[in-house]
N, C-alpha and C. Protein backbone atom coordinates (compact mmCIF):
# COMPACT_ATOMS: atom_id res chain seq x y z
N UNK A 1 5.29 47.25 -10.73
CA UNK A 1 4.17 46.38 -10.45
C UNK A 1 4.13 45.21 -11.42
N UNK A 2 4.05 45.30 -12.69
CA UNK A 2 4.33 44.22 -13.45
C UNK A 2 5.38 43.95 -13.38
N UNK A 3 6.84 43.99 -12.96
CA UNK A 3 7.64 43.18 -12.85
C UNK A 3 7.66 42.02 -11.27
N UNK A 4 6.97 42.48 -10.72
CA UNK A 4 6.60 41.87 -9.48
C UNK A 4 5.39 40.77 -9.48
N UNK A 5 4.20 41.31 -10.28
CA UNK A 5 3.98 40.24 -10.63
C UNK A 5 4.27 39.00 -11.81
N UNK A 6 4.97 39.31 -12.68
CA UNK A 6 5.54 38.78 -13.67
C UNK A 6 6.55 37.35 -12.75
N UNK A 7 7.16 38.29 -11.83
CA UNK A 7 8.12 37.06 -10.90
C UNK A 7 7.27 36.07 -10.23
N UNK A 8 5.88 36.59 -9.82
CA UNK A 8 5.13 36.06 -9.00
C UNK A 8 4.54 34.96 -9.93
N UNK A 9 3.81 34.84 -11.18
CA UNK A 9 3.56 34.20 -11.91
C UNK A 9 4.79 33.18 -12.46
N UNK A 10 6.07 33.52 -13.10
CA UNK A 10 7.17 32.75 -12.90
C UNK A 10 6.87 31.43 -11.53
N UNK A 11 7.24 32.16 -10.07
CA UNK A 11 7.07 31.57 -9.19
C UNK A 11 6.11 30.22 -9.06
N UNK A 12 5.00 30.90 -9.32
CA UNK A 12 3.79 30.05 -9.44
C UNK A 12 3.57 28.56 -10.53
N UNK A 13 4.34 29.43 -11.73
CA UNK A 13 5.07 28.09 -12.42
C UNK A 13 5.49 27.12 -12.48
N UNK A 14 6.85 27.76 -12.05
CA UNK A 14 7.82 26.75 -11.02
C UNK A 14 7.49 25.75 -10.02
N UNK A 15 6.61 25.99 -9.10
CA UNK A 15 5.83 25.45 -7.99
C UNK A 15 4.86 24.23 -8.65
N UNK A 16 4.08 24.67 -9.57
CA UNK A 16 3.46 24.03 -10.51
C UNK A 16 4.11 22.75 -10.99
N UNK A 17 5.21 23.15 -11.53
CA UNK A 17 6.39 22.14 -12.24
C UNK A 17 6.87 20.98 -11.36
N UNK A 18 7.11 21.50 -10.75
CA UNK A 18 7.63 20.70 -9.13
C UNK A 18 6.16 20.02 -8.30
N UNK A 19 4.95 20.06 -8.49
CA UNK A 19 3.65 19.58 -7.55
C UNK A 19 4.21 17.84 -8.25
N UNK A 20 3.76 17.12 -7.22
CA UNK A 20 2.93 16.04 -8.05
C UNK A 20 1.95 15.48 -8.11
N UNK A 21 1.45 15.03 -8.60
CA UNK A 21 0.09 14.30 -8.61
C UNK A 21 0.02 12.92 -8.53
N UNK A 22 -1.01 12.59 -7.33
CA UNK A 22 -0.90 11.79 -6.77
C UNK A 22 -2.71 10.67 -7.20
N UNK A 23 -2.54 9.91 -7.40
CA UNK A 23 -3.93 8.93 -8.49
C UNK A 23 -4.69 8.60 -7.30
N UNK A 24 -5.97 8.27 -7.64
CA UNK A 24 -6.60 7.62 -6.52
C UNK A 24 -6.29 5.78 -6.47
N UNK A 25 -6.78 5.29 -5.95
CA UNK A 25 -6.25 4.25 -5.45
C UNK A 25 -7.10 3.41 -6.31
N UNK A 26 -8.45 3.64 -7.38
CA UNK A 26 -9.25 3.08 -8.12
C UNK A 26 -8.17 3.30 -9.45
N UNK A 27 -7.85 4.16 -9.66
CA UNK A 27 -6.86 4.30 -10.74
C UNK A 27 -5.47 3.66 -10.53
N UNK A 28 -4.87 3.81 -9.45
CA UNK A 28 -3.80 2.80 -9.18
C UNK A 28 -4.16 1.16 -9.62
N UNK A 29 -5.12 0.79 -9.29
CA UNK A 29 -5.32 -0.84 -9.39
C UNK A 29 -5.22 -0.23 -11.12
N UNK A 30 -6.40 0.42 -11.84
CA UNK A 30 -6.07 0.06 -13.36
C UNK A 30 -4.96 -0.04 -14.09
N UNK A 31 -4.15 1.11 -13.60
CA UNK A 31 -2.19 1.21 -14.34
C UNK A 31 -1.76 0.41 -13.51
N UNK A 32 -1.61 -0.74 -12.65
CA UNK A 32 -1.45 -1.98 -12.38
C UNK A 32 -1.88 -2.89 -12.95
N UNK A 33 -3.18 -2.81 -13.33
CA UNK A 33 -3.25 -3.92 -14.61
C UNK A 33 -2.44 -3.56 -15.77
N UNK A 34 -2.15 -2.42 -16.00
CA UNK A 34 -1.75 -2.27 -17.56
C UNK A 34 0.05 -1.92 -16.84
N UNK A 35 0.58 -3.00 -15.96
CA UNK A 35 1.79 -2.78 -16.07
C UNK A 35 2.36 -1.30 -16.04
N UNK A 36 1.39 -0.46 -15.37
CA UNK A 36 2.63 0.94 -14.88
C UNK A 36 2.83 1.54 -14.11
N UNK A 37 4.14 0.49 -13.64
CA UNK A 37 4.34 0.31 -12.15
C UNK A 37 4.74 1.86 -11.75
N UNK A 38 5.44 2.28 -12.47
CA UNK A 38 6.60 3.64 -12.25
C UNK A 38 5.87 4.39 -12.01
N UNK A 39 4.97 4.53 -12.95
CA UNK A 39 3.93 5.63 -12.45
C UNK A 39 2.77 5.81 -11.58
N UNK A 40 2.57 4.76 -11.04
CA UNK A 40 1.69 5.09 -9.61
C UNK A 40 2.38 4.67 -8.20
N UNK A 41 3.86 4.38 -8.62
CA UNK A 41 4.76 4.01 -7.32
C UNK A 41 4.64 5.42 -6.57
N UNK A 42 4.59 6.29 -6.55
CA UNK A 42 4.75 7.56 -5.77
C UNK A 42 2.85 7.57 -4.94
N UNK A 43 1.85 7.43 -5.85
CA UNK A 43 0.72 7.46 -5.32
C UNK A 43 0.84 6.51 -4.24
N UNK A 44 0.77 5.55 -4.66
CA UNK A 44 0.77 4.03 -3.40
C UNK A 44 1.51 4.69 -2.51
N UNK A 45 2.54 4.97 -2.37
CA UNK A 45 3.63 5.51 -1.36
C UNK A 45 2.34 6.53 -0.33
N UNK A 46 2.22 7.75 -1.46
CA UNK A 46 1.38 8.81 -0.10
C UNK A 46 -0.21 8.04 0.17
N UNK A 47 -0.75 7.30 -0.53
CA UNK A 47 -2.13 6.53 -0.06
C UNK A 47 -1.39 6.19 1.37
N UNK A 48 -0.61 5.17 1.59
CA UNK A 48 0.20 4.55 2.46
C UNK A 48 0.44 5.45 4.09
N UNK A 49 1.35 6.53 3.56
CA UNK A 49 1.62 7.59 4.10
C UNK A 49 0.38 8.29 4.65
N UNK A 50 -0.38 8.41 4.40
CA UNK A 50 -1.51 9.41 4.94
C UNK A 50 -2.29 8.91 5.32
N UNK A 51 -2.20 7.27 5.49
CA UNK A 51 -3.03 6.76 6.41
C UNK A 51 -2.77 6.51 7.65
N UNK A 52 -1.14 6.04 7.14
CA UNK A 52 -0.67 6.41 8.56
C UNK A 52 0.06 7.41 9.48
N UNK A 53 -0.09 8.47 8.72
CA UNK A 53 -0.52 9.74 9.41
C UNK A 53 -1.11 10.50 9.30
N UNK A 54 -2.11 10.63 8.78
CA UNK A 54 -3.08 11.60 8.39
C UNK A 54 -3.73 11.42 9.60
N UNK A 55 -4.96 12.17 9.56
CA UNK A 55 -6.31 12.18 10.11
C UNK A 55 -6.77 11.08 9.74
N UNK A 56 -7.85 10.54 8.49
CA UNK A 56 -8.66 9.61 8.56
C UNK A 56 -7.95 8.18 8.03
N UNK A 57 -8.33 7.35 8.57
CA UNK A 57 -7.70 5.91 8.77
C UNK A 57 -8.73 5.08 7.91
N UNK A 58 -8.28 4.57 6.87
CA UNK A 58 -9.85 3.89 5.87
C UNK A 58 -8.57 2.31 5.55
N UNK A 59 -8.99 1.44 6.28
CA UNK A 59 -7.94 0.50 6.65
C UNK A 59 -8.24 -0.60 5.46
N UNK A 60 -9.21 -0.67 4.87
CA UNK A 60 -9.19 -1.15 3.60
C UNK A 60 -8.62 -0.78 2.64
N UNK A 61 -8.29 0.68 2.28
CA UNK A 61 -7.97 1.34 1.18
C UNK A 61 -6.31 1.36 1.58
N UNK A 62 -6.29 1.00 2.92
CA UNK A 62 -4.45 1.23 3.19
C UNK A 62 -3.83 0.12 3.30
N UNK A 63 -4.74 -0.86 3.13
CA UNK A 63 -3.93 -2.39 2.71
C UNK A 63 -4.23 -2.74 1.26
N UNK A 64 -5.00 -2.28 0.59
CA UNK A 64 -4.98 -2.39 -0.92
C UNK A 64 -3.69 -1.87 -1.45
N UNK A 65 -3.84 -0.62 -0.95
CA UNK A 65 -2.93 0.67 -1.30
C UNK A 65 -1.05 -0.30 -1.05
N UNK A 66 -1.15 -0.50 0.17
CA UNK A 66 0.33 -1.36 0.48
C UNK A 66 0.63 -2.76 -0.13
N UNK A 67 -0.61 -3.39 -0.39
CA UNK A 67 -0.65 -4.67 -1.19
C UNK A 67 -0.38 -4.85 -2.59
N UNK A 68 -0.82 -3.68 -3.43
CA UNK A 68 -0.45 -3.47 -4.65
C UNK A 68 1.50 -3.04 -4.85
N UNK A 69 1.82 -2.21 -3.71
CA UNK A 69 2.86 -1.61 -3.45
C UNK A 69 3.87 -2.64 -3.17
N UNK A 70 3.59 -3.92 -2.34
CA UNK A 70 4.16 -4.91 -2.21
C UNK A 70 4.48 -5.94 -3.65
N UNK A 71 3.43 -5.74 -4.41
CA UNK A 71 3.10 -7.05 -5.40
C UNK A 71 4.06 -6.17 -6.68
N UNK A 72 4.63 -5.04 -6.40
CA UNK A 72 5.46 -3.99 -7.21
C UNK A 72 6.65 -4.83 -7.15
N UNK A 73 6.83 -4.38 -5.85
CA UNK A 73 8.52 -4.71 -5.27
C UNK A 73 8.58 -6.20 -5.56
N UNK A 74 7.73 -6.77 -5.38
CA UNK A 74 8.32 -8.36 -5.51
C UNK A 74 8.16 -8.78 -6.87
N UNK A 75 7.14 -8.37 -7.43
CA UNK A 75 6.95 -8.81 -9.05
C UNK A 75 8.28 -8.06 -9.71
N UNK A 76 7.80 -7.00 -9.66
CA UNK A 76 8.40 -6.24 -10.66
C UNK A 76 9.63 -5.56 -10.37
N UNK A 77 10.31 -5.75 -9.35
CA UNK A 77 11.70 -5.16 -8.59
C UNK A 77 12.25 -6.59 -8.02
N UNK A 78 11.77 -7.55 -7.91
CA UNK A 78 12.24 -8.87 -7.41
C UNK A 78 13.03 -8.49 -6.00
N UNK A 79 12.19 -7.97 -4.96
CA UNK A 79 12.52 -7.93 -3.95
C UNK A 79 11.45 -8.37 -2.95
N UNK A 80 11.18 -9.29 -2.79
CA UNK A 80 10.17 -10.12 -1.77
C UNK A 80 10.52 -9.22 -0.22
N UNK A 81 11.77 -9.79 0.10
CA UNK A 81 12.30 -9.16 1.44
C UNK A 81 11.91 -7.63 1.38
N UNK A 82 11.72 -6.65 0.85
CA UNK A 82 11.28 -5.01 1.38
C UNK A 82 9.97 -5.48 1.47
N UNK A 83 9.30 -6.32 0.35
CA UNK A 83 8.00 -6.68 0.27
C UNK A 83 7.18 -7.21 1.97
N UNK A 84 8.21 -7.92 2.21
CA UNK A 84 8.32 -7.98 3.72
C UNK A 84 8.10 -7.19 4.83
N UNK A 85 9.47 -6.25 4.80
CA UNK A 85 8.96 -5.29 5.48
C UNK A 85 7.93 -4.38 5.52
N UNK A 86 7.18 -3.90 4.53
CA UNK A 86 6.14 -3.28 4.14
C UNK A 86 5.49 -3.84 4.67
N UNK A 87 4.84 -5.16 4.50
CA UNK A 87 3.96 -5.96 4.51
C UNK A 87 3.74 -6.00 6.31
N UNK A 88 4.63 -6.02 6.78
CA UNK A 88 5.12 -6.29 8.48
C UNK A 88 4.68 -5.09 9.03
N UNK A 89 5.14 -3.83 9.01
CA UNK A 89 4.84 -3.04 8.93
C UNK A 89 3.10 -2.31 8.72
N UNK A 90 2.26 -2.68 8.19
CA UNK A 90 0.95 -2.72 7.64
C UNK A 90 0.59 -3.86 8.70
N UNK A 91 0.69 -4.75 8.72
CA UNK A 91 -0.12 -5.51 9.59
C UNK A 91 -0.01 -5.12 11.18
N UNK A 92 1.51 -4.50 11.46
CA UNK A 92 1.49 -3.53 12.86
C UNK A 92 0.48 -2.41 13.02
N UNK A 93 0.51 -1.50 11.55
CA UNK A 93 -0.18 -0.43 12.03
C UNK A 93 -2.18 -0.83 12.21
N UNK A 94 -2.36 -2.02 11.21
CA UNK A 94 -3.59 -2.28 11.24
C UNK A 94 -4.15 -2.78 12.52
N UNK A 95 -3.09 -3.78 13.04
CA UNK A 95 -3.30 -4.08 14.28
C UNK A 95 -3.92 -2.69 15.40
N UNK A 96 -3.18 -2.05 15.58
CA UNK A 96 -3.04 -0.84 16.23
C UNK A 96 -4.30 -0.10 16.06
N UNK A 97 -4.39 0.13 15.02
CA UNK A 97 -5.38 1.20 14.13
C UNK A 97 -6.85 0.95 13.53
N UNK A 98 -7.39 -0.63 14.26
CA UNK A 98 -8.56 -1.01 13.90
C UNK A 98 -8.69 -1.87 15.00
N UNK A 99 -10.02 -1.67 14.90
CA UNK A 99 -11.18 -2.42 16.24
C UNK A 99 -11.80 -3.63 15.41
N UNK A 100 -12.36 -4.64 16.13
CA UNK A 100 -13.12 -5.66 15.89
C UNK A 100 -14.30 -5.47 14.45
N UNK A 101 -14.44 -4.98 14.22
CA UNK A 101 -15.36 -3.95 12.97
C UNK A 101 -14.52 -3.81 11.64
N UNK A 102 -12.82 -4.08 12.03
CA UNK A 102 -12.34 -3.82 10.29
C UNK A 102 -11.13 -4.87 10.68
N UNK A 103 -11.77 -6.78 11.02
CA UNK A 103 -10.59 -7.45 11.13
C UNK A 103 -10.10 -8.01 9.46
N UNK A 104 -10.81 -8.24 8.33
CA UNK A 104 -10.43 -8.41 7.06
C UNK A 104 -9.01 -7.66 6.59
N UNK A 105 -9.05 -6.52 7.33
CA UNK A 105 -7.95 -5.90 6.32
C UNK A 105 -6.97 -6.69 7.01
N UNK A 106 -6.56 -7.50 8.34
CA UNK A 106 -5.72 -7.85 9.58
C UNK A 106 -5.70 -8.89 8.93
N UNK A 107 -6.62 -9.67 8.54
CA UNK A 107 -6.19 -10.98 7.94
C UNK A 107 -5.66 -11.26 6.78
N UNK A 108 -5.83 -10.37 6.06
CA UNK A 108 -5.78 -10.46 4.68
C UNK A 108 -4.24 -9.92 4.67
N UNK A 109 -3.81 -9.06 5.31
CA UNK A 109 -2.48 -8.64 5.54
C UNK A 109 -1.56 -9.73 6.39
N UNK A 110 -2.06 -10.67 7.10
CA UNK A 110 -1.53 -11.82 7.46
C UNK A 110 -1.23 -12.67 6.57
N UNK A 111 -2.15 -13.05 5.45
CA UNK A 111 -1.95 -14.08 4.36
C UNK A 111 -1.35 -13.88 3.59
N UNK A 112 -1.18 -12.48 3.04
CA UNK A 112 -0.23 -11.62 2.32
C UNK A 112 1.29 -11.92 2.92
N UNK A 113 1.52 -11.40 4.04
CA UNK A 113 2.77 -11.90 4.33
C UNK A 113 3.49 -13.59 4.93
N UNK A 114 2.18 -14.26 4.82
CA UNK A 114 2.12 -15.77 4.68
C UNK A 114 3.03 -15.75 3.20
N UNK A 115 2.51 -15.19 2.07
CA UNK A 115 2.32 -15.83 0.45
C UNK A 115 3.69 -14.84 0.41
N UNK A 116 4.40 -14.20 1.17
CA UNK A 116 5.56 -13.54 0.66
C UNK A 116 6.66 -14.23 1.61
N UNK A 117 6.79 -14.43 2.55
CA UNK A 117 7.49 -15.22 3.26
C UNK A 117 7.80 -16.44 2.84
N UNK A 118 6.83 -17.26 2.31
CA UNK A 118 7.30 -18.20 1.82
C UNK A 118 7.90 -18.22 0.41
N UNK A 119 7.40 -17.03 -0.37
CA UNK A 119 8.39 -17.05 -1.78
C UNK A 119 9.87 -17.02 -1.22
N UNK A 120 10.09 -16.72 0.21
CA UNK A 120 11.70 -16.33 0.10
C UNK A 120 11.87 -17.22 1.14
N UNK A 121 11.40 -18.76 0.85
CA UNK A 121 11.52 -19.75 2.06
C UNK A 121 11.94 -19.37 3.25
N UNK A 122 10.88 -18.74 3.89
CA UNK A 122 11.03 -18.62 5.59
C UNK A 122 9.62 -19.12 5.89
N UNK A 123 9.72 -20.44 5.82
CA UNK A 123 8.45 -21.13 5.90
C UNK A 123 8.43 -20.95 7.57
N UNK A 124 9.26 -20.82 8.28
CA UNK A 124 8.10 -20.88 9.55
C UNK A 124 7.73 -19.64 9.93
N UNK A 125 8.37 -18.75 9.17
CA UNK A 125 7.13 -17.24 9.45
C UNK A 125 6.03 -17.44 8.79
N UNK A 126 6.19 -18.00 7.06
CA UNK A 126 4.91 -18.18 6.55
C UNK A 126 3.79 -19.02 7.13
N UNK A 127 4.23 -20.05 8.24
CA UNK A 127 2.90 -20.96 8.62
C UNK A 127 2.17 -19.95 9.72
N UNK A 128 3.10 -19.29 10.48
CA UNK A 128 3.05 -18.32 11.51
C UNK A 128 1.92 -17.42 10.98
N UNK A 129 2.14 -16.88 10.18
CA UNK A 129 1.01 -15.74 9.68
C UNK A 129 0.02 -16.74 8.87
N UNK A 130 0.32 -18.01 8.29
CA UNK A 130 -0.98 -18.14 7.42
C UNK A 130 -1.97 -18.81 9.13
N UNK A 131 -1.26 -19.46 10.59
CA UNK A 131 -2.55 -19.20 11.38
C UNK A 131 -2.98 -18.04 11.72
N UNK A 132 -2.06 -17.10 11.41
CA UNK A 132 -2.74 -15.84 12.26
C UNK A 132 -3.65 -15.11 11.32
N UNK A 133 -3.83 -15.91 9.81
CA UNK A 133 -4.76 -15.19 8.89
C UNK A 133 -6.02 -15.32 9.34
N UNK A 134 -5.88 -16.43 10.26
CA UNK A 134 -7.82 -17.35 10.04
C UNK A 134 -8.23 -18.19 9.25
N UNK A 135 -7.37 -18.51 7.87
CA UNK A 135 -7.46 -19.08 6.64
C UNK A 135 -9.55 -18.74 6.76
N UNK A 136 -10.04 -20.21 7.10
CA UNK A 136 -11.70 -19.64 7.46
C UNK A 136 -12.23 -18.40 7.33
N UNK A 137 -11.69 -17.28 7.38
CA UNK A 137 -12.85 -16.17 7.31
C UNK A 137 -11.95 -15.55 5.90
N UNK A 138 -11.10 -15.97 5.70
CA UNK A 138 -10.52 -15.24 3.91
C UNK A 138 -11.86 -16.10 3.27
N UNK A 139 -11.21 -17.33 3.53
CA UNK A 139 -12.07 -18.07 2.31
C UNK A 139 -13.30 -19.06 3.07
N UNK A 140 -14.53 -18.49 3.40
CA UNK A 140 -15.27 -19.05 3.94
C UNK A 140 -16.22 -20.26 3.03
N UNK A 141 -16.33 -21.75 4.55
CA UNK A 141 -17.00 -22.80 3.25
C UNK A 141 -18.13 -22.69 2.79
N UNK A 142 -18.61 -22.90 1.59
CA UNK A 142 -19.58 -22.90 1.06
C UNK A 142 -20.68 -24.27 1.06
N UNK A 143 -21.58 -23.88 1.62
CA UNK A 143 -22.75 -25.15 1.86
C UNK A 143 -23.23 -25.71 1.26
């Protein structure tokens, strides 16, 4: 009996060793300010992931979540182009995955891949998405 559970505890260890832990997405933005990218690259990933497949769909928190994830790869990996695809990608599923009630995250993911497209001069995708941002409702005029 104690050697059975002895393995079982081992086991449980092991399992332990191997979990990871995954930050909330309020803590992701802070170790993004403080430059640490490495270590919330795996969170951003499942925020990402589980929105778009999970159960609940919170379409603000899954374009933060991909926007920070983007501003990784291109800042800090100097890859604009995956930044791209991500970015492309996110504005498909938002499309899809939100009604008239959550168009900010749609635009804001438009301007996003406006401001990345053109770092890697493909200016006529970037004009392409900066009309399809709305420009007007990002930055509305003030009276």
């Amino acid at each position: 009996m104690q050697k059975l559970l002895l393995s079982f505890i081992l086991t449980l260890c092991c399992c332990a060793a191997n979990a990871q832990i995954f930050y909330s997405l309020e803590i992701c933005r802070q170790a993004y300010e403080k430059r640490m990218y490495e270590t919330i690259l795996p969170s951003l990933l499942h925020i990402k992931n589980e929105a778009e497949n999970g159960g609940k769909f919170d379409a603000q928190e899954y374009f933060s979540a991909s926007d920070l994830l983007c501003r990784i790869y291109t800042d800090y990996y100097k890859n604009p182009e995956f930044s791209a695809r991500i970015m492309e990608d996110v504005y498909q599923t938002l499309a899809m995955k939100t009604d008239s009630s959550h168009t900010s995250p749609i635009h804001f993911a438009a301007y996003r891949l406006s401001e990345i497209y053109r770092q890697i001069y493909r200016y006529d995708m970037s004009l392409k998405y900066l009309v399809t941002a709305n420009f007007p409702y990002i930055c509305p005029k003030k009276n």
